[in-house]
N, C-alpha and C. Protein backbone atom coordinates (compact mmCIF):
# COMPACT_ATOMS: atom_id res chain seq x y z
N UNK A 1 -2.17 0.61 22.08
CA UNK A 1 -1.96 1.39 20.87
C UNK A 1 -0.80 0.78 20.09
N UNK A 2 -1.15 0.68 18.74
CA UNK A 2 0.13 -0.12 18.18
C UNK A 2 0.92 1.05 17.90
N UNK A 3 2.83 0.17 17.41
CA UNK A 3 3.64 1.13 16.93
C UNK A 3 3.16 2.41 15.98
N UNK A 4 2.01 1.99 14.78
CA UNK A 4 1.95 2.83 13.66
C UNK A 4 1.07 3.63 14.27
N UNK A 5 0.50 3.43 15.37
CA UNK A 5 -0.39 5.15 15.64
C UNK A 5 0.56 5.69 16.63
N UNK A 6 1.41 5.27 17.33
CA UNK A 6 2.83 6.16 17.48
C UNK A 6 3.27 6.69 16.66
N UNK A 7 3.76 6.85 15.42
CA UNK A 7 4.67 6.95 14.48
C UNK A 7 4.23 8.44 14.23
N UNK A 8 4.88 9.01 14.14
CA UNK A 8 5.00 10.93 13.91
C UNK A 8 4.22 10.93 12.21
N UNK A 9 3.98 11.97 11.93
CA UNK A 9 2.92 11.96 10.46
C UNK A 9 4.10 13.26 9.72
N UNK A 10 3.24 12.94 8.66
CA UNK A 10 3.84 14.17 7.83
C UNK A 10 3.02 14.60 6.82
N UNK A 11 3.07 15.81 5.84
CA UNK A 11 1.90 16.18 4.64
C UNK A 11 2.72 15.40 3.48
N UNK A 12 2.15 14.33 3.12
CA UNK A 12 2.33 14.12 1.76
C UNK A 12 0.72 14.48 0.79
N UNK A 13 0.85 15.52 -0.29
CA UNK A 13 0.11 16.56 -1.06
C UNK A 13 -0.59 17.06 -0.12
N UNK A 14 -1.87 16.81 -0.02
CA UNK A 14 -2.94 17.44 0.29
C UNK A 14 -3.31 16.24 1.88
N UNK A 15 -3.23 15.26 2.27
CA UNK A 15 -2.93 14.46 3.15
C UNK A 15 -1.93 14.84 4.09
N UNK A 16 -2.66 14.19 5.60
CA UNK A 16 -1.24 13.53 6.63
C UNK A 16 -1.26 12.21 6.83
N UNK A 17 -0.27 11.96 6.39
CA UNK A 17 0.10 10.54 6.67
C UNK A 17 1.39 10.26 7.93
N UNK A 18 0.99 9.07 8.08
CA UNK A 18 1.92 8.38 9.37
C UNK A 18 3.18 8.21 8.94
N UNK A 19 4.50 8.21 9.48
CA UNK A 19 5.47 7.99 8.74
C UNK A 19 5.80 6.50 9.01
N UNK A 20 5.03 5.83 9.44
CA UNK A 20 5.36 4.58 9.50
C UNK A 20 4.17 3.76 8.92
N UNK A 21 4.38 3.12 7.28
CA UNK A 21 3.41 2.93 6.03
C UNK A 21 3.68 1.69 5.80
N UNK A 22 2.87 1.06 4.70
CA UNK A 22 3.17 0.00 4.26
C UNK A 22 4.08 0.46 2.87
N UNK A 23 5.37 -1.16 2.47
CA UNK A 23 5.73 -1.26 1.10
C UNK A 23 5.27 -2.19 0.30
N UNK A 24 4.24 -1.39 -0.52
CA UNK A 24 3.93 -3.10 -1.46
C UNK A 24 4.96 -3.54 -2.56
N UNK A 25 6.41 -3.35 -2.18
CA UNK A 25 6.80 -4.18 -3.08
C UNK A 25 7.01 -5.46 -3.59
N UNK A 26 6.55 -6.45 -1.96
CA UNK A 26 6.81 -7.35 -2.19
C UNK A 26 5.03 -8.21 -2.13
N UNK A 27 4.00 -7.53 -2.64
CA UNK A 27 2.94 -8.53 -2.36
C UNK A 27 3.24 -8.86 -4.19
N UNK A 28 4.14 -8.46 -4.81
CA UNK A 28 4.00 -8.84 -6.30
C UNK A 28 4.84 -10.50 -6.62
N UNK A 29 5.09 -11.24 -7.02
CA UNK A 29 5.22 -12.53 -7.39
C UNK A 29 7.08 -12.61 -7.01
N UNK A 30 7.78 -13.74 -7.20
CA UNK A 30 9.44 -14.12 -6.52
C UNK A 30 9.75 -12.61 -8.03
N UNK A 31 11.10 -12.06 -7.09
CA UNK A 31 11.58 -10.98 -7.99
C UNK A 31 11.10 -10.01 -8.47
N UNK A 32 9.20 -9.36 -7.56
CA UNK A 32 8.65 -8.37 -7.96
C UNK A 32 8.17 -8.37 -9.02
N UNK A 33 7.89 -9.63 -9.98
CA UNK A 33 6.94 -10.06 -11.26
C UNK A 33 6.13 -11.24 -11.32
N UNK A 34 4.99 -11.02 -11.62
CA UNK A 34 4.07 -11.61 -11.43
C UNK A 34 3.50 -11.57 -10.54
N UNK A 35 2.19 -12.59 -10.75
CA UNK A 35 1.10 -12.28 -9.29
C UNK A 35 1.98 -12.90 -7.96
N UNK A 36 1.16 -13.01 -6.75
CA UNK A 36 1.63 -13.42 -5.92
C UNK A 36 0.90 -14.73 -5.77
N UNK A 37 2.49 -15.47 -4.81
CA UNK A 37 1.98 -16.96 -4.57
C UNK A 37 0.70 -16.97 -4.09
N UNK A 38 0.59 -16.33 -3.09
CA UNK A 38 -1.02 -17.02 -2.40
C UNK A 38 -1.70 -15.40 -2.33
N UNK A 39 -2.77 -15.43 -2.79
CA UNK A 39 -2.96 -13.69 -3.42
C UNK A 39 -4.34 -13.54 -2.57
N UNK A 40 -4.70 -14.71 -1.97
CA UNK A 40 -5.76 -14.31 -0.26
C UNK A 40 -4.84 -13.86 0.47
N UNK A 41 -3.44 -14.33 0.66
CA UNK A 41 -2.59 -13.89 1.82
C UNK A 41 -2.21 -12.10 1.53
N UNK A 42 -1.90 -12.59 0.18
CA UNK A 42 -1.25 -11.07 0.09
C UNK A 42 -2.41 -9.54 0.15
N UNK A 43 -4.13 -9.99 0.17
CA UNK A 43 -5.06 -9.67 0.43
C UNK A 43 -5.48 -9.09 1.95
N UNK A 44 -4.70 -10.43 2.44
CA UNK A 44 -5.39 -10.64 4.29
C UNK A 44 -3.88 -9.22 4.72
N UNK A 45 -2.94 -9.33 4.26
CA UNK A 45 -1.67 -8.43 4.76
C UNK A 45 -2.31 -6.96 4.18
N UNK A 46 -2.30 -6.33 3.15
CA UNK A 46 -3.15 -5.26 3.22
C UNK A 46 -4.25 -5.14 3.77
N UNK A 47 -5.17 -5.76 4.08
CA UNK A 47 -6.44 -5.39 5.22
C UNK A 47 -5.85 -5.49 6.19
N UNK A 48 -4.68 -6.05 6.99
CA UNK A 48 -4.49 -5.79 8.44
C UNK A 48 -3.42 -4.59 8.65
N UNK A 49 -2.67 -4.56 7.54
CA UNK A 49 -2.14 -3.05 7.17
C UNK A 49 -2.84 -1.71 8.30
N UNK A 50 -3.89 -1.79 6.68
CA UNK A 50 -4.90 -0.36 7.28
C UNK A 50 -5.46 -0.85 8.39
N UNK A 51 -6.26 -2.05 8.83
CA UNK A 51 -6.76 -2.06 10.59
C UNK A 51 -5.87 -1.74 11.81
N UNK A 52 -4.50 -2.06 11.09
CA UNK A 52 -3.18 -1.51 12.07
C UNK A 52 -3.09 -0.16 12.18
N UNK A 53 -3.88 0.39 11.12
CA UNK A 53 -3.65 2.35 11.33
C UNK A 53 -2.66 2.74 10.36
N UNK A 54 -2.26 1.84 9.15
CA UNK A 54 -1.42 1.97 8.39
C UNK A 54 -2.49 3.00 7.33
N UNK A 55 -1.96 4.48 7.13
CA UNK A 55 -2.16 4.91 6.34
C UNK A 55 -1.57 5.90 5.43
N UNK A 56 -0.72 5.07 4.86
CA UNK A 56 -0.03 5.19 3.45
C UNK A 56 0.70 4.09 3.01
N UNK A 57 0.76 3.61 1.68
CA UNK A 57 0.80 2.69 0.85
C UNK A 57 2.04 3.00 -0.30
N UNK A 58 2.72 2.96 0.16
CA UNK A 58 4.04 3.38 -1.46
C UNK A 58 4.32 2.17 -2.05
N UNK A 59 3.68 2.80 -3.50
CA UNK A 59 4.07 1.16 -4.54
C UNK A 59 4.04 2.11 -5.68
N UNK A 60 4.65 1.08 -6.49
CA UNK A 60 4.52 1.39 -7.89
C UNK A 60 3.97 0.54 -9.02
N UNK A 61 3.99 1.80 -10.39
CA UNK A 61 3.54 0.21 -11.65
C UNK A 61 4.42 -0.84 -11.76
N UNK A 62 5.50 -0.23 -11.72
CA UNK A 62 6.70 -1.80 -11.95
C UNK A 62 6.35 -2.69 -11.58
N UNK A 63 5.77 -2.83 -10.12
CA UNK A 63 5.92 -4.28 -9.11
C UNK A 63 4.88 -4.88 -9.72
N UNK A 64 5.37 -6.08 -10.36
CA UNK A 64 3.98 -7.06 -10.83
C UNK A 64 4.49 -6.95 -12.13
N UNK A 65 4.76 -6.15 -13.04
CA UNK A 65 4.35 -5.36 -13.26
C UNK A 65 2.62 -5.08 -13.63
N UNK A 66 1.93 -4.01 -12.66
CA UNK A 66 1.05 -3.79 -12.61
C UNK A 66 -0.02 -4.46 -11.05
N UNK A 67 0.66 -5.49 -11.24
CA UNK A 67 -0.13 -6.71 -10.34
C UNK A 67 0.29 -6.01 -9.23
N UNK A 68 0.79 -4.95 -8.35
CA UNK A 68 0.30 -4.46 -6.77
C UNK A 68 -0.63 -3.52 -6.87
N UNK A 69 -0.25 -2.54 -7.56
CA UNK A 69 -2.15 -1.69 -7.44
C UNK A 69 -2.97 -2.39 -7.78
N UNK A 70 -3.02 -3.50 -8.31
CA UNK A 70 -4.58 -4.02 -8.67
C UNK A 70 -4.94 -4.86 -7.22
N UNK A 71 -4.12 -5.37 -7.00
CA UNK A 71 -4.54 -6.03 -5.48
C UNK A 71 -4.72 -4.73 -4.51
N UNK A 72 -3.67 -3.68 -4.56
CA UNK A 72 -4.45 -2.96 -3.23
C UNK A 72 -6.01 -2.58 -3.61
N UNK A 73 -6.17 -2.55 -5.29
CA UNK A 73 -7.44 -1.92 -5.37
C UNK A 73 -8.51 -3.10 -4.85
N UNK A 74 -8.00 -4.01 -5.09
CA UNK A 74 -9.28 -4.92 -4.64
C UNK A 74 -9.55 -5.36 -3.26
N UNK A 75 -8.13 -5.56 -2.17
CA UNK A 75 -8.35 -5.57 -1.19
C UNK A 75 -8.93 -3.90 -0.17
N UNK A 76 -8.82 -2.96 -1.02
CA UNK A 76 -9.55 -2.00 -0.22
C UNK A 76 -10.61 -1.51 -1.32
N UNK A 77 -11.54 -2.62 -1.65
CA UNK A 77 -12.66 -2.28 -2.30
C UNK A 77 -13.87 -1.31 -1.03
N UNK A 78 -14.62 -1.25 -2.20
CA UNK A 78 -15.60 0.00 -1.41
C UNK A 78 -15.61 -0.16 -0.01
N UNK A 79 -16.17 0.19 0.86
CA UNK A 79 -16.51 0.06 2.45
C UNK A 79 -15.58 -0.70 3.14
N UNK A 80 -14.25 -0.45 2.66
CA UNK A 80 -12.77 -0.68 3.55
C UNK A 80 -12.27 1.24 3.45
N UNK A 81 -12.08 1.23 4.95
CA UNK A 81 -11.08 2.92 5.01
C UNK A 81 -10.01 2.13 4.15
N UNK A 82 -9.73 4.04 3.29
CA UNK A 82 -8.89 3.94 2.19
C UNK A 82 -7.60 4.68 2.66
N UNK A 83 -6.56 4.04 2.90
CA UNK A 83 -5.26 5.00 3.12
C UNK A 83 -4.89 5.65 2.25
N UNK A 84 -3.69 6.60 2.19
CA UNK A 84 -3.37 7.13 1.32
C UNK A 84 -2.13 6.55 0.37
N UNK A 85 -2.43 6.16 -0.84
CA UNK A 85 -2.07 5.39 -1.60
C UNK A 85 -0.96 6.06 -2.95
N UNK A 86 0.18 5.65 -2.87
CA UNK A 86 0.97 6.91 -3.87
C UNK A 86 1.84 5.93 -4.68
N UNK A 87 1.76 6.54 -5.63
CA UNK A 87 2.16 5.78 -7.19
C UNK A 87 3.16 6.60 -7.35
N UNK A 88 4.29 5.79 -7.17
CA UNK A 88 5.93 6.75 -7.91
C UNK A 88 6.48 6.63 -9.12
N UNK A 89 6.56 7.16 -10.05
CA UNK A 89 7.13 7.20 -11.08
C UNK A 89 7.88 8.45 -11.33
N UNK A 90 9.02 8.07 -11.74
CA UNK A 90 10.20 9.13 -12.50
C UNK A 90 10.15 10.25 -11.45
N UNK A 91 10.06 9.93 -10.36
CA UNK A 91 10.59 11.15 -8.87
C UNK A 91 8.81 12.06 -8.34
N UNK A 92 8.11 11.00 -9.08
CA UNK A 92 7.24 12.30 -8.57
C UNK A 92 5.85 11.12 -8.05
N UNK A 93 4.92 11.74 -7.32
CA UNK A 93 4.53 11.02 -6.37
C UNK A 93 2.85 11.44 -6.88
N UNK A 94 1.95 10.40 -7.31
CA UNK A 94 1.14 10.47 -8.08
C UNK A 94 -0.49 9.78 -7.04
N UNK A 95 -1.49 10.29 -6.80
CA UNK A 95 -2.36 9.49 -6.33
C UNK A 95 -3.49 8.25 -7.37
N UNK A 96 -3.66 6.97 -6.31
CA UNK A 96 -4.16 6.03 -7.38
C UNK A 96 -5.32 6.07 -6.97
């Protein structure tokens, strides 16, 4: 059993999530702008994320700007389990 299905959960909204998640701040380009260097890699790290039992995802629009939700959206396209995925802006915690 890996660390993250150890990890104690908690209700974030209507969800339980693990308290031990992924940060996408850094699949976004050097200094959190722009795409990322190698953007299969930063692809292959969110799919082994969630196969790790990672389910929750805290990112925001800033990073990239824009460019990390669009990669989580594409690396957990249809028929990938979808973690729970939360968009922060100005203190409040938004689903994408």
């Amino acid at each position: 059993m890996s660390s993250v299905n150890r990890s104690a959960t908690f209700k974030l909204g209507d969800r339980v999530v693990k308290r031990l998640g992924y940060g996408a701040m850094q699949l976004a380009g050097r200094g959190v702008f722009g795409p990322p260097k190698d953007h299969d890699a930063a692809l292959a790290v969110l799919r082994e994320a969630v196969a790790s039992g990672v389910n929750h995802i805290d990112t925001a629009d800033f990073y990239g700007p824009h460019v990390t939700n669009q990669i989580i959206r594409e690396a957990l396209a249809p028929g990938i389990p979808r973690p729970s995925a939360r968009e922060h802006q100005r203190g409040r915690a938004d689903p994408l």
